[in-house]
N, C-alpha and C. Protein backbone atom coordinates (compact mmCIF):
# COMPACT_ATOMS: atom_id res chain seq x y z
N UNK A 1 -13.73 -18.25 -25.15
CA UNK A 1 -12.84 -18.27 -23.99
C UNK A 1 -11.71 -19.28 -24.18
N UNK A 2 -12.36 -20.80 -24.58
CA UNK A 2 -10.87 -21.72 -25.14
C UNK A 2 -9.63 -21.14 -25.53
N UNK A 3 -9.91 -20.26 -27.07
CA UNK A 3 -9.43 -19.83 -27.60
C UNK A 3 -8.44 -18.78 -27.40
N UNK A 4 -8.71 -18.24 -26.35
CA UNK A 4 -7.80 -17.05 -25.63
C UNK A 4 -6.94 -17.90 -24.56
N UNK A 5 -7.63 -18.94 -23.81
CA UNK A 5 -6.75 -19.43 -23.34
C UNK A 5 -5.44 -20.17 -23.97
N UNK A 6 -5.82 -20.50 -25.33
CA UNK A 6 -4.91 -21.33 -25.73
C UNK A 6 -3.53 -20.25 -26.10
N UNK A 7 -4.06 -19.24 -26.87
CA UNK A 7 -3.37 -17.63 -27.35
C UNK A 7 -2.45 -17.42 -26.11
N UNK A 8 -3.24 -17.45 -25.01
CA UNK A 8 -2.41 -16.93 -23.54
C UNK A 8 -1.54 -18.04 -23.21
N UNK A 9 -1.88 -19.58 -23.08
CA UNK A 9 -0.70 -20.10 -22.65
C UNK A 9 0.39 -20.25 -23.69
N UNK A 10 0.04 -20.13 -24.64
CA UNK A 10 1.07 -19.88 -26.00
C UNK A 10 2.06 -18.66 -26.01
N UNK A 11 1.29 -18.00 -25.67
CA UNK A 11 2.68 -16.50 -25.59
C UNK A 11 3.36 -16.80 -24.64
N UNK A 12 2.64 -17.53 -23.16
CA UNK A 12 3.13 -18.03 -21.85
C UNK A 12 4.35 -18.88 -21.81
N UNK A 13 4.41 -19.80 -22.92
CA UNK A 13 5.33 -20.67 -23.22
C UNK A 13 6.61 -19.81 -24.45
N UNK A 14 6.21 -19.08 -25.07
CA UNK A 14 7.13 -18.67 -25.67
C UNK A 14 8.17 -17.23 -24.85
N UNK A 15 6.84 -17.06 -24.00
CA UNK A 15 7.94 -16.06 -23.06
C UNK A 15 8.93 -16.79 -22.09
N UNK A 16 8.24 -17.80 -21.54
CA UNK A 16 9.39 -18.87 -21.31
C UNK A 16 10.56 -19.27 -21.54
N UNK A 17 10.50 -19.85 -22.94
CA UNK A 17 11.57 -20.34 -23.75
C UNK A 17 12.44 -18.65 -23.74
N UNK A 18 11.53 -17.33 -24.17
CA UNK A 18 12.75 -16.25 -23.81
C UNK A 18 13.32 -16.05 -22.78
N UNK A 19 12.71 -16.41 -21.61
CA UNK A 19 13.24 -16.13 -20.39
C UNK A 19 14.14 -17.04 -20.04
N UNK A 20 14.15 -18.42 -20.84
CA UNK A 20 14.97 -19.19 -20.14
C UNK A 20 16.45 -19.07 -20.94
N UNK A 21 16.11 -18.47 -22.08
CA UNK A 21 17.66 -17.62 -22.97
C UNK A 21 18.38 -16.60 -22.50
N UNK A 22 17.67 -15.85 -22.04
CA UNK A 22 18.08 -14.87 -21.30
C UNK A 22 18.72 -14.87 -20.34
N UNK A 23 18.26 -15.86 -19.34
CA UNK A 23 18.88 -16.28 -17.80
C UNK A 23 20.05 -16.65 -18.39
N UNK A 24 20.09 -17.72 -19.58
CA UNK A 24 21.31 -18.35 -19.58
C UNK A 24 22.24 -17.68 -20.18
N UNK A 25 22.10 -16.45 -21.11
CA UNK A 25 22.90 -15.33 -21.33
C UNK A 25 23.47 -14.38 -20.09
N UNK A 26 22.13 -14.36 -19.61
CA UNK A 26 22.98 -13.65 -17.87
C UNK A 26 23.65 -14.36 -17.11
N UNK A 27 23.50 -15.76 -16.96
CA UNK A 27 24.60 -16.31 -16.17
C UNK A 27 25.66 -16.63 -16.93
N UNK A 28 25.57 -16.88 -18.43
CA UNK A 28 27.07 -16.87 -18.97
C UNK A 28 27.48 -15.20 -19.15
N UNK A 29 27.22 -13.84 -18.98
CA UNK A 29 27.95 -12.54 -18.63
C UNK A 29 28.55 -13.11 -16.98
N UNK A 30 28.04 -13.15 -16.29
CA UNK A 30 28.04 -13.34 -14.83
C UNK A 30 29.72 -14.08 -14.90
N UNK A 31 29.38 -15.41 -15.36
CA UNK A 31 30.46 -16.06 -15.31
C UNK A 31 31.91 -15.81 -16.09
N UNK A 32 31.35 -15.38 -17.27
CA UNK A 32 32.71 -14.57 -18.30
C UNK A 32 33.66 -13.11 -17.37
N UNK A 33 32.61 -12.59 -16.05
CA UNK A 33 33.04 -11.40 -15.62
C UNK A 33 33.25 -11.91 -13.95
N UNK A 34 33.24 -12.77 -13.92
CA UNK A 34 33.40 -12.90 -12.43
C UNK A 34 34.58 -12.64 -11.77
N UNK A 35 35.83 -12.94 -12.18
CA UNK A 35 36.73 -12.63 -12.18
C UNK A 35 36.94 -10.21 -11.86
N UNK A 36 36.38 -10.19 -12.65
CA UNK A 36 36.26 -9.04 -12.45
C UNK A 36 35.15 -8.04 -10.85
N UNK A 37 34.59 -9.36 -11.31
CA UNK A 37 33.59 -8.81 -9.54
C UNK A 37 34.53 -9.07 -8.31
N UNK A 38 35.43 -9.79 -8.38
CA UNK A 38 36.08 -10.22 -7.37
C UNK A 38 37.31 -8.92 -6.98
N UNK A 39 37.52 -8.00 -7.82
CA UNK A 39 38.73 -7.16 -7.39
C UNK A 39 38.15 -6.11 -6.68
N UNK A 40 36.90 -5.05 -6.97
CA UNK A 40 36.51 -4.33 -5.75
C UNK A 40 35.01 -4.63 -5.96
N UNK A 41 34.32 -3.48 -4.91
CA UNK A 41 32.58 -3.29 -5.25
C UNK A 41 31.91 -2.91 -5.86
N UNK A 42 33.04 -1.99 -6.22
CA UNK A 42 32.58 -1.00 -8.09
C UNK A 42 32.40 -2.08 -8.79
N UNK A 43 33.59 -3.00 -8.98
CA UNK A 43 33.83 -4.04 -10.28
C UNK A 43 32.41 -5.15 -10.21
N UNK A 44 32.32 -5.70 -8.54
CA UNK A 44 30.90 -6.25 -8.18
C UNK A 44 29.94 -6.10 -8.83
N UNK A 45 29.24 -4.60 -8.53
CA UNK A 45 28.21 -3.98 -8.63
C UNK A 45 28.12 -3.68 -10.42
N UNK A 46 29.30 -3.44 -11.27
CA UNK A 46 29.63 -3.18 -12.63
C UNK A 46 28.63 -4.92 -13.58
N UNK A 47 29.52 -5.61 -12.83
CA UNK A 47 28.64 -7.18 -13.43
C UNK A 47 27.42 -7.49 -13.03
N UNK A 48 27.28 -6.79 -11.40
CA UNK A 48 25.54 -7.31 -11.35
C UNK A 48 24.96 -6.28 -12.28
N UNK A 49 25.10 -5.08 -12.45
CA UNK A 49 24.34 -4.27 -12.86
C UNK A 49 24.37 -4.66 -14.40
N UNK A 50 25.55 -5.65 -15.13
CA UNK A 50 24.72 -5.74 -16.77
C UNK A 50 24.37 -7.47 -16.44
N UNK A 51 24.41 -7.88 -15.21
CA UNK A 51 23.50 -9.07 -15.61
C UNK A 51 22.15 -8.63 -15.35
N UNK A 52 21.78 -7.30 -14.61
CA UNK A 52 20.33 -7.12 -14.44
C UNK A 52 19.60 -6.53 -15.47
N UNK A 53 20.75 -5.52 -16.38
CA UNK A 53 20.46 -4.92 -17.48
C UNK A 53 20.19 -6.45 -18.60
N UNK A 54 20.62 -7.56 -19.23
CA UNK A 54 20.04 -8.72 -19.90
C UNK A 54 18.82 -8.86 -19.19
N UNK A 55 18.33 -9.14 -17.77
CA UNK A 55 17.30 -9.33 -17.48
C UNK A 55 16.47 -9.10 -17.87
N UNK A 56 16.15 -8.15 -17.42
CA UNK A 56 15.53 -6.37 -17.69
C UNK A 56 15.02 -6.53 -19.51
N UNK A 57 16.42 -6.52 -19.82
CA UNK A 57 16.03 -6.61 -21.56
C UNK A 57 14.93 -7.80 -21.74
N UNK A 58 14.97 -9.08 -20.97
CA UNK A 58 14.52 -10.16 -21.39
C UNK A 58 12.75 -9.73 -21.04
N UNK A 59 12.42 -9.60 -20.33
CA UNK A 59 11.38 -8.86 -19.48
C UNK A 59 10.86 -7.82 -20.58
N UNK A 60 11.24 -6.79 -20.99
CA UNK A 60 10.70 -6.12 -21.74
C UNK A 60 10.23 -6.68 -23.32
N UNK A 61 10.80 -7.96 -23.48
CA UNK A 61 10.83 -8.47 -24.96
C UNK A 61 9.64 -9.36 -24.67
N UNK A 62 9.25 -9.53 -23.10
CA UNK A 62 8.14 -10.27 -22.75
C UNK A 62 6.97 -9.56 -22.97
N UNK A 63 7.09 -8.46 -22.52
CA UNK A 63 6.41 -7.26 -22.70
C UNK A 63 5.39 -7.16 -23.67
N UNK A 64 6.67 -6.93 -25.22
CA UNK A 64 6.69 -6.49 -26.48
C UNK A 64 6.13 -7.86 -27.28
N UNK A 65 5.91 -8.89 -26.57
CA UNK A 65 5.37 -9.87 -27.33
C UNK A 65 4.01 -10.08 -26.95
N UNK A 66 3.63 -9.66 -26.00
CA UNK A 66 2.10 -9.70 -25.67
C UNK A 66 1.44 -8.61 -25.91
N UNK A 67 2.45 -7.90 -26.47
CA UNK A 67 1.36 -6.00 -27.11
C UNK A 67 1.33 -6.70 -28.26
N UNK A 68 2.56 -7.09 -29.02
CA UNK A 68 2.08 -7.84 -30.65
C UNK A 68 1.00 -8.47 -30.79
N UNK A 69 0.85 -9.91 -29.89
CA UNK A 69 -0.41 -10.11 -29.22
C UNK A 69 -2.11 -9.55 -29.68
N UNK A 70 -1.69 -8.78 -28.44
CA UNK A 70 -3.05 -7.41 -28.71
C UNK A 70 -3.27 -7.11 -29.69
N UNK A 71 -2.27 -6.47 -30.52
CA UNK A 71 -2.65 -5.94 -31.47
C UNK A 71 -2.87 -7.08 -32.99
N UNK A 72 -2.51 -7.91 -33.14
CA UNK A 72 -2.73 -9.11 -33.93
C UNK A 72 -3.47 -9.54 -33.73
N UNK A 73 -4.86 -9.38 -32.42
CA UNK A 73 -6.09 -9.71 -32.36
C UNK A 73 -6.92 -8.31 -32.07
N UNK A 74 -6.54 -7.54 -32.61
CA UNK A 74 -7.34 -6.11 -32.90
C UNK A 74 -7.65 -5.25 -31.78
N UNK A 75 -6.57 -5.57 -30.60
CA UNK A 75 -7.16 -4.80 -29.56
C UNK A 75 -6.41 -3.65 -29.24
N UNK A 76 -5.49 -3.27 -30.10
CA UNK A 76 -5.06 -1.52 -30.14
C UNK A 76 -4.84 -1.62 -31.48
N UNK A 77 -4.70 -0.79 -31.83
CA UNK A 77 -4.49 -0.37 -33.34
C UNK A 77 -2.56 0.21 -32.92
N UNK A 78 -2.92 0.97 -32.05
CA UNK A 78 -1.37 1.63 -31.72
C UNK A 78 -0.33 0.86 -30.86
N UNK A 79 0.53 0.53 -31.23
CA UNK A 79 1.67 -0.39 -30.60
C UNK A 79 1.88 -0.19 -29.30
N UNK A 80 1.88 1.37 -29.34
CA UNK A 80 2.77 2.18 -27.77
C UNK A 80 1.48 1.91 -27.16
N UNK A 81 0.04 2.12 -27.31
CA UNK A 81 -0.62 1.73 -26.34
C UNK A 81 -0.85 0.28 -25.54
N UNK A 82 -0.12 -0.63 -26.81
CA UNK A 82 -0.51 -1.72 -26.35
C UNK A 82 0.71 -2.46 -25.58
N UNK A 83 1.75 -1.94 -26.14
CA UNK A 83 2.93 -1.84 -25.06
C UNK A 83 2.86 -1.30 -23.50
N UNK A 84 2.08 0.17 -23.55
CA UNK A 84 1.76 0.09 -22.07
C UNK A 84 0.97 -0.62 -21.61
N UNK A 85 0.03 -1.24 -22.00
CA UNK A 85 -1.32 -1.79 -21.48
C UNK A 85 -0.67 -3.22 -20.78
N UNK A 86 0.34 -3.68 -22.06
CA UNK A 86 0.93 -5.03 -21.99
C UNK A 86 2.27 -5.05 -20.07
N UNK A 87 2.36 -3.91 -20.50
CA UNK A 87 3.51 -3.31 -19.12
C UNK A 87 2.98 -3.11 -18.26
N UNK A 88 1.50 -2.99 -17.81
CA UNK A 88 0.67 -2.59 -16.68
C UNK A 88 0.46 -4.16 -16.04
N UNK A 89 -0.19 -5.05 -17.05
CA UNK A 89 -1.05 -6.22 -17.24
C UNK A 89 0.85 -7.39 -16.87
N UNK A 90 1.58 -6.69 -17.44
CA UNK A 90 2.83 -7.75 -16.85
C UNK A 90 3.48 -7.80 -15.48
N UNK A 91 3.59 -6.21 -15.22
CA UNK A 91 4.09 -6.20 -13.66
C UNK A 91 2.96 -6.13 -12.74
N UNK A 92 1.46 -6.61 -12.97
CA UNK A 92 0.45 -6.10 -12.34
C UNK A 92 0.19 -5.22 -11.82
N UNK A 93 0.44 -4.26 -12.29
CA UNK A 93 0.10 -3.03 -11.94
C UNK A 93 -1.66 -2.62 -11.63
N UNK A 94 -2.19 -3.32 -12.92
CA UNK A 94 -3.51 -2.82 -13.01
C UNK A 94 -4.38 -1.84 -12.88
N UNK A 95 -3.56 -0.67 -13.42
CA UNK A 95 -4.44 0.87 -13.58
C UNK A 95 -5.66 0.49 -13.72
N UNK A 96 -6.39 -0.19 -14.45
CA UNK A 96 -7.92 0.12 -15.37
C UNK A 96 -7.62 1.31 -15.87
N UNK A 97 -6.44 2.16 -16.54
CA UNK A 97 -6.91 3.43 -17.58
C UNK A 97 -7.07 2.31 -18.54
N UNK A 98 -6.49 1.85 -19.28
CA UNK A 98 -7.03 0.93 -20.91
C UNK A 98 -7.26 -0.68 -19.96
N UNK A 99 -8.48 -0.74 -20.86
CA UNK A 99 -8.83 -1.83 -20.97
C UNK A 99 -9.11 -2.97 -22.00
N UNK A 100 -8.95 -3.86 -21.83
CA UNK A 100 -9.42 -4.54 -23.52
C UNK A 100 -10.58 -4.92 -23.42
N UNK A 101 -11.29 -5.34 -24.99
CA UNK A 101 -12.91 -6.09 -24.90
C UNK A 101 -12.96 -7.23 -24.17
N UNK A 102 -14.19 -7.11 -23.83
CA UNK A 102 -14.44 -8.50 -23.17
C UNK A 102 -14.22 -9.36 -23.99
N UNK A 103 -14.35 -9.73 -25.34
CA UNK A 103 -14.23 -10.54 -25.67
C UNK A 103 -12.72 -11.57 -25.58
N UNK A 104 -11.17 -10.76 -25.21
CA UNK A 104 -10.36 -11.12 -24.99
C UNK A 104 -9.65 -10.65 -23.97
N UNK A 105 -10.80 -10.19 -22.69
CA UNK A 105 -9.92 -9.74 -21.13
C UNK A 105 -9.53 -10.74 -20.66
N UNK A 106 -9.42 -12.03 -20.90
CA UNK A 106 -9.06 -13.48 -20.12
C UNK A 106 -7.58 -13.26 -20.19
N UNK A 107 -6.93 -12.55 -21.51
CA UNK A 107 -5.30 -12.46 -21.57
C UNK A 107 -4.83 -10.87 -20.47
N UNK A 108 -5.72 -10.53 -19.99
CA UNK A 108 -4.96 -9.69 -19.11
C UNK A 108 -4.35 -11.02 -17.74
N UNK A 109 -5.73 -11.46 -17.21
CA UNK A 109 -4.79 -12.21 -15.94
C UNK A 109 -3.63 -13.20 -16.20
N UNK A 110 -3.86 -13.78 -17.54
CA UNK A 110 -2.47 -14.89 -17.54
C UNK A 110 -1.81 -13.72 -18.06
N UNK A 111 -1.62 -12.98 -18.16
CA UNK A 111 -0.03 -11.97 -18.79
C UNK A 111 -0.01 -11.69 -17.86
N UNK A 112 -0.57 -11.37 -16.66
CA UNK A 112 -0.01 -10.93 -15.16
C UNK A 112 0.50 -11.89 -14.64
N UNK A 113 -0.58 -13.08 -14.68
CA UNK A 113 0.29 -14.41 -14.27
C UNK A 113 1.53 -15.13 -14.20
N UNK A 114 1.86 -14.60 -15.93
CA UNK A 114 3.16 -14.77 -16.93
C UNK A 114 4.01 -13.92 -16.05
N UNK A 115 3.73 -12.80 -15.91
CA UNK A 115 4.86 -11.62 -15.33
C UNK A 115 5.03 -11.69 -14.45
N UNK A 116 4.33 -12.40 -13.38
CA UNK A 116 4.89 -12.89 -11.93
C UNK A 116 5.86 -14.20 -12.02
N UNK A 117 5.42 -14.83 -12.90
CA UNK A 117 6.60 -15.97 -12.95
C UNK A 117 7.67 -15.54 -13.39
N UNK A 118 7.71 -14.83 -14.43
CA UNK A 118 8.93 -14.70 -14.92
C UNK A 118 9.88 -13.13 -14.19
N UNK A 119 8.82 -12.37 -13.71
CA UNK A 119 9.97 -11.68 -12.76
C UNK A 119 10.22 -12.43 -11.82
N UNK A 120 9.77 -13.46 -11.13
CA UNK A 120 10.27 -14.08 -10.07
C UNK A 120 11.56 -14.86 -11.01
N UNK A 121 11.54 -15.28 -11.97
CA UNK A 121 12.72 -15.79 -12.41
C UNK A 121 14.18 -15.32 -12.34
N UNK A 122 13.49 -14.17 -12.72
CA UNK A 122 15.04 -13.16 -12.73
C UNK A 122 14.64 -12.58 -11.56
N UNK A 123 14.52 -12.48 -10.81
CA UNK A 123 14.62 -11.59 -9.02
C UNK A 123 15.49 -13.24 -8.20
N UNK A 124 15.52 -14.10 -9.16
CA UNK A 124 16.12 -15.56 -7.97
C UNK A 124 17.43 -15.33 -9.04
N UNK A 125 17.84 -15.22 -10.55
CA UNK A 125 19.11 -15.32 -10.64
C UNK A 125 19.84 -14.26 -10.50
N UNK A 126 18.87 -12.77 -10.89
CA UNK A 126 19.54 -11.94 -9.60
C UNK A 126 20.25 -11.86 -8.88
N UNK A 127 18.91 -12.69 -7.56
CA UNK A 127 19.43 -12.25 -6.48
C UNK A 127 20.83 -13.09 -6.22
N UNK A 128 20.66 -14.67 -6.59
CA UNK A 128 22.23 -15.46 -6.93
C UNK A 128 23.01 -15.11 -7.04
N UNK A 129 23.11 -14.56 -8.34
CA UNK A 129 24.22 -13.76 -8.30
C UNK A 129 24.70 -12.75 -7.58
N UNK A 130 24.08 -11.96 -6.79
CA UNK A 130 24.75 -10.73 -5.99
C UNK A 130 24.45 -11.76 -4.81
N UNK A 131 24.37 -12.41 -4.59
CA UNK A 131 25.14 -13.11 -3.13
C UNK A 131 26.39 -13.29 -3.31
N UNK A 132 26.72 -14.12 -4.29
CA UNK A 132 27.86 -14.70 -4.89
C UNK A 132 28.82 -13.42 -5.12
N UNK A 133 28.27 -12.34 -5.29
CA UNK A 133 29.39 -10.97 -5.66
C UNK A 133 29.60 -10.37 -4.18
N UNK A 134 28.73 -10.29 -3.49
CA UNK A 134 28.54 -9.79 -2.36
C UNK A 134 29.44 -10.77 -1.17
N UNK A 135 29.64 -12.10 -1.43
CA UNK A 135 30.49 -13.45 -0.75
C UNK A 135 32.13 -12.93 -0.98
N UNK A 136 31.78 -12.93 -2.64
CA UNK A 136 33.32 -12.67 -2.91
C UNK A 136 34.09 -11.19 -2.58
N UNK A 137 33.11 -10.57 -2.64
CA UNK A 137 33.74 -8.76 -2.25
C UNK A 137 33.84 -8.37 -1.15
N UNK A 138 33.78 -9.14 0.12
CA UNK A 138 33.83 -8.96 1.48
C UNK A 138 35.14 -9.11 1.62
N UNK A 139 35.80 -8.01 2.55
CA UNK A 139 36.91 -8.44 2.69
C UNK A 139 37.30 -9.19 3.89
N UNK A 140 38.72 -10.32 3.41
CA UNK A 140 38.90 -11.11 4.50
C UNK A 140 38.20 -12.25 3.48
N UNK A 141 37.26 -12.33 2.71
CA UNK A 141 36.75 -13.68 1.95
C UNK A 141 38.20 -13.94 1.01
N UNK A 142 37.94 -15.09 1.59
CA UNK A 142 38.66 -16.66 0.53
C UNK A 142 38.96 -16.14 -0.80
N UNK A 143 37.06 -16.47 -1.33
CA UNK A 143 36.62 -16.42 -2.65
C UNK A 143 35.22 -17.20 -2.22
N UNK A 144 35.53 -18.35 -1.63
CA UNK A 144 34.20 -18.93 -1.25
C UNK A 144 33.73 -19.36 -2.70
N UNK A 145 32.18 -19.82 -2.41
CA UNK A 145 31.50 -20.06 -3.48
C UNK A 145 30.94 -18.71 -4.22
N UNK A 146 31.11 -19.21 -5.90
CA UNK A 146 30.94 -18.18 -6.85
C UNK A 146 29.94 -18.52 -7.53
């Protein structure tokens, strides 16, 4: 059991360090295009939608590192299964169709764990940002804070 824990807060921390690259890639798109959110709602909605698309990407690479995971401790042989399993077990979904051995089910709850923190990460710079697009695209606004 140690041992999985240590495996789990280890991927935990390296999904981290991705998530915290990511954010800062989405807020530097955000900021390189802001200018552009500010002329209509199309243009708005154009920048939130590829700062959510980096998100999104960052999230799935979270994904794809805890099926590697799995499968580097023998618990799919097939990638795509362990990619879904890893995609169930991240957004908590928790089908029970696949399951892993007992001997290493301790990494299903911290990868759910993991995936609640880190979608809450990106659902707060997100949502930041489309305030900030949503402030500036009102009409009659200043510019206000960006």
């Amino acid at each position: 059991m140690l041992i999985n824990l240590l495996l789990g807060l280890s991927t935990m921390i390296v999904c981290l360090l991705l998530q915290g690259v990511l954010v800062i890639m989405a807020l530097r798109y955000y900021a390189r295009h802001l200018e552009q959110a500010r002329t209509t709602i199309f243009g708005a909605m154009r920048v939130t939608s590829g700062l959510m698309l980096i998100l999104i990407v960052g999230n799935i690479a979270q994904v794809a590192a805890w099926a590697l995971l799995f499968c580097a401790l023998g618990e799919f042989s097939d990638f795509d299964v362990a990619l879904y399993h890893s995609g169930v077990n991240f957004a908590t979904l928790g089908y029970g169709d696949i399951v892993m051995s007992e001997q290493h089910r301790l990494l299903g709850p911290l990868q759910s764990i993991n995936g609640v923190l880190m979608i809450g990460v990106s659902t707060a710079a997100l949502s930041r940002a489309f305030q900030a697009v949503v402030r500036v695209a009102l009409p009659g606004n200043t510019g206000g804070e960006a």
